[in-house]
Protein backbone atom coordinates (compact mmCIF):
# COMPACT_ATOMS: atom_id res chain seq x y z
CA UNK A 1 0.00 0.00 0.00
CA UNK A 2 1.19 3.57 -1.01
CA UNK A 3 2.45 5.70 1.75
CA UNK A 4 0.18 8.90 2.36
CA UNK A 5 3.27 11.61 0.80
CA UNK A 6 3.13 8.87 -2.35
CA UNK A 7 -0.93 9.40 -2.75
CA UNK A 8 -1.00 13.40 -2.27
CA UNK A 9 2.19 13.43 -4.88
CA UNK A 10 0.16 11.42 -7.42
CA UNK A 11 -2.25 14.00 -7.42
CA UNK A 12 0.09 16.74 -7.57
CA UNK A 13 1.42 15.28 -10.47
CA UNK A 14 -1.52 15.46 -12.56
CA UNK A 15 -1.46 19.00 -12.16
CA UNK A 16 0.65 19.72 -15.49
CA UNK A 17 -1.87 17.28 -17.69
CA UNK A 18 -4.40 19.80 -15.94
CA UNK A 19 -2.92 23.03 -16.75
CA UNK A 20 -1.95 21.68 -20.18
CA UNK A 21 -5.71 20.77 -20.61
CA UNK A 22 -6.46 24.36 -19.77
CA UNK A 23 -7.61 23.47 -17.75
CA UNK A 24 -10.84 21.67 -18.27
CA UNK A 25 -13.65 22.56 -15.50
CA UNK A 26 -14.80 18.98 -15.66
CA UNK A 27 -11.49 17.59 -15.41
CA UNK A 28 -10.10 20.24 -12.89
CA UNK A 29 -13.72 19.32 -11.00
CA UNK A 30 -13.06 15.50 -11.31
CA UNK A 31 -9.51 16.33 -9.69
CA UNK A 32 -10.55 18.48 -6.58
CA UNK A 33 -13.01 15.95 -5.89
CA UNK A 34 -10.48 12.66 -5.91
CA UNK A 35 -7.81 15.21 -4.32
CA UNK A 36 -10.41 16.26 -1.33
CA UNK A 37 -11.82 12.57 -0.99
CA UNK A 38 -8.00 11.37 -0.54
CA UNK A 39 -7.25 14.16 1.98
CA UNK A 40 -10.40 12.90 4.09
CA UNK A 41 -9.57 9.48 4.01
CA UNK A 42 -6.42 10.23 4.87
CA UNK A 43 -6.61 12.50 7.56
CA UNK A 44 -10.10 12.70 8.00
CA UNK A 45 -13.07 15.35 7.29
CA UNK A 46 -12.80 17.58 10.21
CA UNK A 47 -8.65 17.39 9.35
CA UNK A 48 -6.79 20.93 8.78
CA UNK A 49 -5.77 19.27 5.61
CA UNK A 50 -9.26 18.76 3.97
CA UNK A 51 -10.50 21.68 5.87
CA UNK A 52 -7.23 23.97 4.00
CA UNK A 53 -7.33 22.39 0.87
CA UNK A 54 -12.15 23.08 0.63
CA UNK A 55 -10.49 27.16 1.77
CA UNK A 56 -8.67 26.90 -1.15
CA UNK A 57 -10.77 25.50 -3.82
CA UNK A 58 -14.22 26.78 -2.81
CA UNK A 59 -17.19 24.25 -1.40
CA UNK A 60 -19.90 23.56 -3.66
CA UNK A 61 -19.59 21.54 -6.94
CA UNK A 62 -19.67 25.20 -8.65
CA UNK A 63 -17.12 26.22 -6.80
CA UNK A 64 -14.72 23.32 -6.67
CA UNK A 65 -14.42 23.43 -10.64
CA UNK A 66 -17.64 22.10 -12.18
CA UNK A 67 -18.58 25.22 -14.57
CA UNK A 68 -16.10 27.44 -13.40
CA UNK A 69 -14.54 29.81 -15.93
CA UNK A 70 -11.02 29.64 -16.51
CA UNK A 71 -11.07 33.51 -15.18
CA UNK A 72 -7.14 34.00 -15.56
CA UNK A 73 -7.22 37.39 -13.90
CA UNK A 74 -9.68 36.91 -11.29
CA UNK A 75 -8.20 34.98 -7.82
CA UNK A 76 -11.32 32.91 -7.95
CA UNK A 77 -10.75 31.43 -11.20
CA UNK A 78 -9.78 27.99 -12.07
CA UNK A 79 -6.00 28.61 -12.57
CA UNK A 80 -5.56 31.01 -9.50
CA UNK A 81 -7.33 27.97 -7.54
CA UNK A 82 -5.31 25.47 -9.42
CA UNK A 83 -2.02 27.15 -8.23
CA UNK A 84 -3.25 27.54 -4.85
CA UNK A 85 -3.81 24.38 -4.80
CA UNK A 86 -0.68 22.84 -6.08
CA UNK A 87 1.24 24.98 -3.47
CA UNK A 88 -0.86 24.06 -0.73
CA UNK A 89 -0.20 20.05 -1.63
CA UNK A 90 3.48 20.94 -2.27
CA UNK A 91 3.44 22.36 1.45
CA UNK A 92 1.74 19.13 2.50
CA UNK A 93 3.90 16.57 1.18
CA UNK A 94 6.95 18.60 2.46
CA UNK A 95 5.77 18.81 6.00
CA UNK A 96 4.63 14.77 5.86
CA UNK A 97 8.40 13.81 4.68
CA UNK A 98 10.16 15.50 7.00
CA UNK A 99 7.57 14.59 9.57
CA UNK A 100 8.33 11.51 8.14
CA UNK A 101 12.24 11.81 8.31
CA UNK A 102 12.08 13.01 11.90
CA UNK A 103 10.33 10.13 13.18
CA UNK A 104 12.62 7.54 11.21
């Protein structure tokens, strides 16, 4: 079984197919739904990590990417949520591998 860090970085490494897509709201959608569904399992609902990641994307199948204009200049648009998002999982996996490294 993959090790939490190895699931979040499988998601952060669809995030080029996404851009290059556009990206696509209903592929951008499909991925902040997996991406938030893994976080919960993971961690679980109430977690700061689902919690963070929902402040990031927006709640609401509008607002997590289903319909959602690309919007490049507004900070609510897909790409502005896109690279919040890919920061915020870059941040994530960081912290779990050296959480990780500490404890080893």
């Amino acid at each position: 079984m993959s090790a939490p860090v190895e699931k979040i970085q499988r998601q952060l490494d669809q995030v080029p197919w996404l851009r290059g897509r556009g990206p696509v709201s209903y592929n951008y959608g499909q991925w902040v739904d997996e991406t938030h569904h893994l976080l919960v399992t993971l961690f679980g609902e109430d977690s700061p990590e689902a919690r963070e990641f929902l402040e990031i994307v927006g709640e609401g199948a509008e607002a997590r990417g289903w319909g959602l204009p690309l919007a490049p200049t507004n900070q609510w648009g897909m790409q502005a949520r896109l690279e919040r998002a890919e920061t915020y999982l870059q941040l994530l996996v960081s912290d779990k591998r050296s959480s990780r490294a500490s404890t080893a």
